[in-house]
Protein backbone atom coordinates (compact mmCIF):
# COMPACT_ATOMS: atom_id res chain seq x y z
CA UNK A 1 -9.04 5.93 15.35
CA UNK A 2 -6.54 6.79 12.89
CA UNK A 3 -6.33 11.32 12.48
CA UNK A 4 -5.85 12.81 9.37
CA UNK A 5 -2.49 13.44 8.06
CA UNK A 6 -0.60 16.41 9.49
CA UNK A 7 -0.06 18.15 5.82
CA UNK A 8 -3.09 18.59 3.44
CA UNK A 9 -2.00 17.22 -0.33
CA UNK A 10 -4.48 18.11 -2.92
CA UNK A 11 -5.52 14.78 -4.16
CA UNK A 12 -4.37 13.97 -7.92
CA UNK A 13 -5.44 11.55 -10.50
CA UNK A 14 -4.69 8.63 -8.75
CA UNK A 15 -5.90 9.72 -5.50
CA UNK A 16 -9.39 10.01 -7.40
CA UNK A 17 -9.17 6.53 -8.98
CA UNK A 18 -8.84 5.11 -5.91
CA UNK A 19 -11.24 7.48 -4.12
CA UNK A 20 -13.92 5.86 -6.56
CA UNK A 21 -12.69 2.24 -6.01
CA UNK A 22 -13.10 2.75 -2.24
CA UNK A 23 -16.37 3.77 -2.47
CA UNK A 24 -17.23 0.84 -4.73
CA UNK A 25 -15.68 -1.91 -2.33
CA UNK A 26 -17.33 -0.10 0.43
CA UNK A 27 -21.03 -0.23 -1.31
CA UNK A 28 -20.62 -3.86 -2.38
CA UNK A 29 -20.02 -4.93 0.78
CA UNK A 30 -23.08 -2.88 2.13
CA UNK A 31 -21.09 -1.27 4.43
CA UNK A 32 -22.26 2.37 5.83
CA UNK A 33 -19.27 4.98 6.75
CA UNK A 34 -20.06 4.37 10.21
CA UNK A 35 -19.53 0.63 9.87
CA UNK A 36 -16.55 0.73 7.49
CA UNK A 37 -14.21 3.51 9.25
CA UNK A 38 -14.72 1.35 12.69
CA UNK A 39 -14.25 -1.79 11.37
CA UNK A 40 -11.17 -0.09 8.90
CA UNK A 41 -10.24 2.01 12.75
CA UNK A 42 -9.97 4.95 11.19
CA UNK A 43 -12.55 8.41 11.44
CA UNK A 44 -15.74 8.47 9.80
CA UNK A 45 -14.71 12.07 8.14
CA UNK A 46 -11.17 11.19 7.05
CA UNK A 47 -12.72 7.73 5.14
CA UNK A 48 -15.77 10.32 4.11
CA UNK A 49 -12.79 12.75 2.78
CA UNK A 50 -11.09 9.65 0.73
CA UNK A 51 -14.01 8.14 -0.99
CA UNK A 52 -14.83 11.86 -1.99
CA UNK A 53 -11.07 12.32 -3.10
CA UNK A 54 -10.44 15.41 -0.70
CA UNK A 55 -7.64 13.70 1.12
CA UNK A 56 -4.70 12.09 0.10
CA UNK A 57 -4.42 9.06 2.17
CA UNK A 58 -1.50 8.15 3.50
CA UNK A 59 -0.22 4.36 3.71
CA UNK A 60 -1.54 3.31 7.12
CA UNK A 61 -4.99 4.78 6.23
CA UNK A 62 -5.12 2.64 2.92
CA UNK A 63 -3.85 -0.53 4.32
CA UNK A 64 -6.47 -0.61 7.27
CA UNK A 65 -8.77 0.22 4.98
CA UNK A 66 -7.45 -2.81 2.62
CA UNK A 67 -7.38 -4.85 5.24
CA UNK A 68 -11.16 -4.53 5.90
CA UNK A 69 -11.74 -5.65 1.97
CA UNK A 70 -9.22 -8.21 2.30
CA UNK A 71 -7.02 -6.55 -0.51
CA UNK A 72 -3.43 -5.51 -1.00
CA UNK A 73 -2.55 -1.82 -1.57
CA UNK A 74 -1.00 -2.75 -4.97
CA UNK A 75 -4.14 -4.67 -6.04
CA UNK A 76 -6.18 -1.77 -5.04
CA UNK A 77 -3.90 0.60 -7.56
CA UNK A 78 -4.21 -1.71 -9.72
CA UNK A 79 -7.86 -2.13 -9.80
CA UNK A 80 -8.00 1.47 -9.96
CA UNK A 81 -7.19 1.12 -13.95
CA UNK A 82 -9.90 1.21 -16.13
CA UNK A 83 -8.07 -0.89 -19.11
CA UNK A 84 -6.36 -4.05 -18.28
CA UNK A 85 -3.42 -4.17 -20.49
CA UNK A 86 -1.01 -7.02 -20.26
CA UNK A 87 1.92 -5.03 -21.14
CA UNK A 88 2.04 -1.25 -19.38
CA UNK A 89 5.22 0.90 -20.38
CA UNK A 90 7.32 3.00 -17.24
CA UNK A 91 5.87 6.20 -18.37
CA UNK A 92 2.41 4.56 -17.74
CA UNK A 93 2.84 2.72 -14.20
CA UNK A 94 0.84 4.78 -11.27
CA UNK A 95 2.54 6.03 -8.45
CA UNK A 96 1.32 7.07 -5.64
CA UNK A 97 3.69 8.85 -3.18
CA UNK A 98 2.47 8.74 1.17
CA UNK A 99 1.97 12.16 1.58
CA UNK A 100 2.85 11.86 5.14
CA UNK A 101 6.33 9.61 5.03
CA UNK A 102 7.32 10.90 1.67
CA UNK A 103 7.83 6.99 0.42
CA UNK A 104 6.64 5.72 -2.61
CA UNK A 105 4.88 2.77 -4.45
CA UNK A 106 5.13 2.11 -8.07
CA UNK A 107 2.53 -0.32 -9.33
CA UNK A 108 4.92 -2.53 -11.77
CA UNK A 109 2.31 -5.27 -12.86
CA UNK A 110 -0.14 -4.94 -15.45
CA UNK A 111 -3.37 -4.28 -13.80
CA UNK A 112 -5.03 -7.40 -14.49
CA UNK A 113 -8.87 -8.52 -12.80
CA UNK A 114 -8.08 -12.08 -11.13
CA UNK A 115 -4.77 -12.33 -11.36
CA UNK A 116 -3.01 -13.71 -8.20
CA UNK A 117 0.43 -11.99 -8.05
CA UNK A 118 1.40 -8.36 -7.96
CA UNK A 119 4.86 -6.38 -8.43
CA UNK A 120 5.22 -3.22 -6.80
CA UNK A 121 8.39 -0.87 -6.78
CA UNK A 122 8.76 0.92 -3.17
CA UNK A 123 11.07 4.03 -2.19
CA UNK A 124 11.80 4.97 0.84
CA UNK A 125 13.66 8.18 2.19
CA UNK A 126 16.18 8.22 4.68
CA UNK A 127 14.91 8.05 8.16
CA UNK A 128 11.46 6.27 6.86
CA UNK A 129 9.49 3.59 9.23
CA UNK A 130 6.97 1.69 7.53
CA UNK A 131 4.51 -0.04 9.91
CA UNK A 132 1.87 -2.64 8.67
CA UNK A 133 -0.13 -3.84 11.88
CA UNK A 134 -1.99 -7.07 10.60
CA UNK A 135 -1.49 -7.85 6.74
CA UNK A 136 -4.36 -6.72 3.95
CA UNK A 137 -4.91 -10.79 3.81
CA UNK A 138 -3.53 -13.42 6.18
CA UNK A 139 -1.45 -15.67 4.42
CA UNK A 140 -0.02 -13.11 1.81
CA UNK A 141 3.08 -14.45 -0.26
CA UNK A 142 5.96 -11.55 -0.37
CA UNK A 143 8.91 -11.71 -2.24
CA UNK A 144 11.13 -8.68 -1.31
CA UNK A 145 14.09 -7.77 -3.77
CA UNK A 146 16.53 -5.01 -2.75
CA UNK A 147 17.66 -3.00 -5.48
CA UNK A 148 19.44 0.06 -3.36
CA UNK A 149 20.53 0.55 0.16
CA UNK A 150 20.10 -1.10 3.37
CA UNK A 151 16.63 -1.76 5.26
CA UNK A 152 15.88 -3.22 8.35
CA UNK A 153 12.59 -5.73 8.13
CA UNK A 154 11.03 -6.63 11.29
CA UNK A 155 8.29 -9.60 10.33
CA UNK A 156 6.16 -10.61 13.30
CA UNK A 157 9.38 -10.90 15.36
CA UNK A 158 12.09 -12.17 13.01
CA UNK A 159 14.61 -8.67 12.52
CA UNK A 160 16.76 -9.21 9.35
CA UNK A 161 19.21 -6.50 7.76
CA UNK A 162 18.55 -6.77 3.87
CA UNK A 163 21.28 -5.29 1.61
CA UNK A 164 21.63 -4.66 -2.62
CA UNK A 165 20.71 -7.84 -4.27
CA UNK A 166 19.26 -10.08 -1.28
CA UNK A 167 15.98 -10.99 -1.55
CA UNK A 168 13.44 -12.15 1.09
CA UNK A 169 10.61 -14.71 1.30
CA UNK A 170 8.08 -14.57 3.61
CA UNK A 171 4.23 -14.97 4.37
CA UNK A 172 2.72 -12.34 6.33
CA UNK A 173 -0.01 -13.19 9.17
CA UNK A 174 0.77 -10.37 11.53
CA UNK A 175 2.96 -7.24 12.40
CA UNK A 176 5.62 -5.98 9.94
CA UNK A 177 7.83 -3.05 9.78
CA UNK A 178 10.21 -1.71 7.59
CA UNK A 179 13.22 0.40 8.69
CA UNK A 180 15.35 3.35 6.41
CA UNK A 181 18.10 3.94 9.62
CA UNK A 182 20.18 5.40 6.85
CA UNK A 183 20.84 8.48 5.14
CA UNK A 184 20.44 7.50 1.60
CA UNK A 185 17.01 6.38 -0.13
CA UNK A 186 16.20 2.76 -0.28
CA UNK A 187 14.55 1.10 -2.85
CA UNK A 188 13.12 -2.37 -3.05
CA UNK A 189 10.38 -4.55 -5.20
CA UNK A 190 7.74 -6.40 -3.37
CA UNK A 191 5.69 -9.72 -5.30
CA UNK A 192 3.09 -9.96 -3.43
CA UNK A 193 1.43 -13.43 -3.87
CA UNK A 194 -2.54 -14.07 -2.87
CA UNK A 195 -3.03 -17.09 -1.19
């Protein structure tokens, strides 16, 4: 079972959206807290906490938790919306920062319901490791375009050092991780694709 994070961040707009859209998933599924945080492997209180909005989650927690619905962080953001506009300006894309790594993910895309693809803008500080231990859905299309730096992508097995301007296909089934071994922030768009 997953702890809470180490550092308490009072939970903010989007925190709440998705508080409420967790607690939705979780009742239309029929799914008690006990059942949910096991199957999810986190704690009973900390998913408790998040539907309720007093914690901030922090990546791992929502992608376990994502993974149990079968959804994709970014779709979950996105779902979060309560318009679905097909055009949504900078000023007006959610971000929602990991209040334990620091990194960052933009929603790009146009929250849209059924839609099959999703564009996400990730930063990530120096010195960041992301780790995603089984995907939010087996089979997931990514498309991952760097737009600064240098990162280090480890997917189920296959290491490969991505610089400025390469771009990586790949369908995720199992482990990933993403390396920052630098000292400058690296920043990178993801299209994920739903089978």
């Amino acid at each position: 079972m997953e702890n809470s994070p180490t550092r308490e961040v009072r939970p903010g707009e989007v925190d709440r959206r998705i508080a409420r859209r967790l607690a939705f998933l979780r009742a239309e599924r029929g799914f008690t807290l006990d059942v949910a945080a096991q199957r999810a492997g986190i704690s009973r209180a900390s998913l408790s906490r998040l539907e309720r909005a007093e914690l901030s989650p922090t990546t791992s927690m929502l992608e376990k938790i994502c993974s149990l619905y079968g959804w994709t962080l970014t779709r979950l953001m996105a779902s979060a919306e309560t318009d679905g506009p097909s055009v949504v300006s900078a000023a007006a894309q959610e971000e929602w920062t990991d209040p334990k790594t620091g990194h960052s993910r933009r929603m790009v895309s146009p929250p849209g319901p059924g839609l099959r693809a999703e564009l996400c803008q990730v930063r990530m500080p120096a010195g960041v490791v992301l780790q995603l231990e089984q995907p939010p859905q087996p089979g997931l299309e990514h498309h991952l375009w760097m737009l600064q730096g240098t990162l280090s992508v480890d997917i189920e097995g296959s290491v490969l050092r991505l610089t400025k301007g390469d771009c990586l296909r790949y369908v995720l089934n199992g482990r990933a991780q993403f390396l920052n071994t630098t000292r400058t922030e690296v920043i990178y768009l993801v299209a994920a694709v739903r089978p």
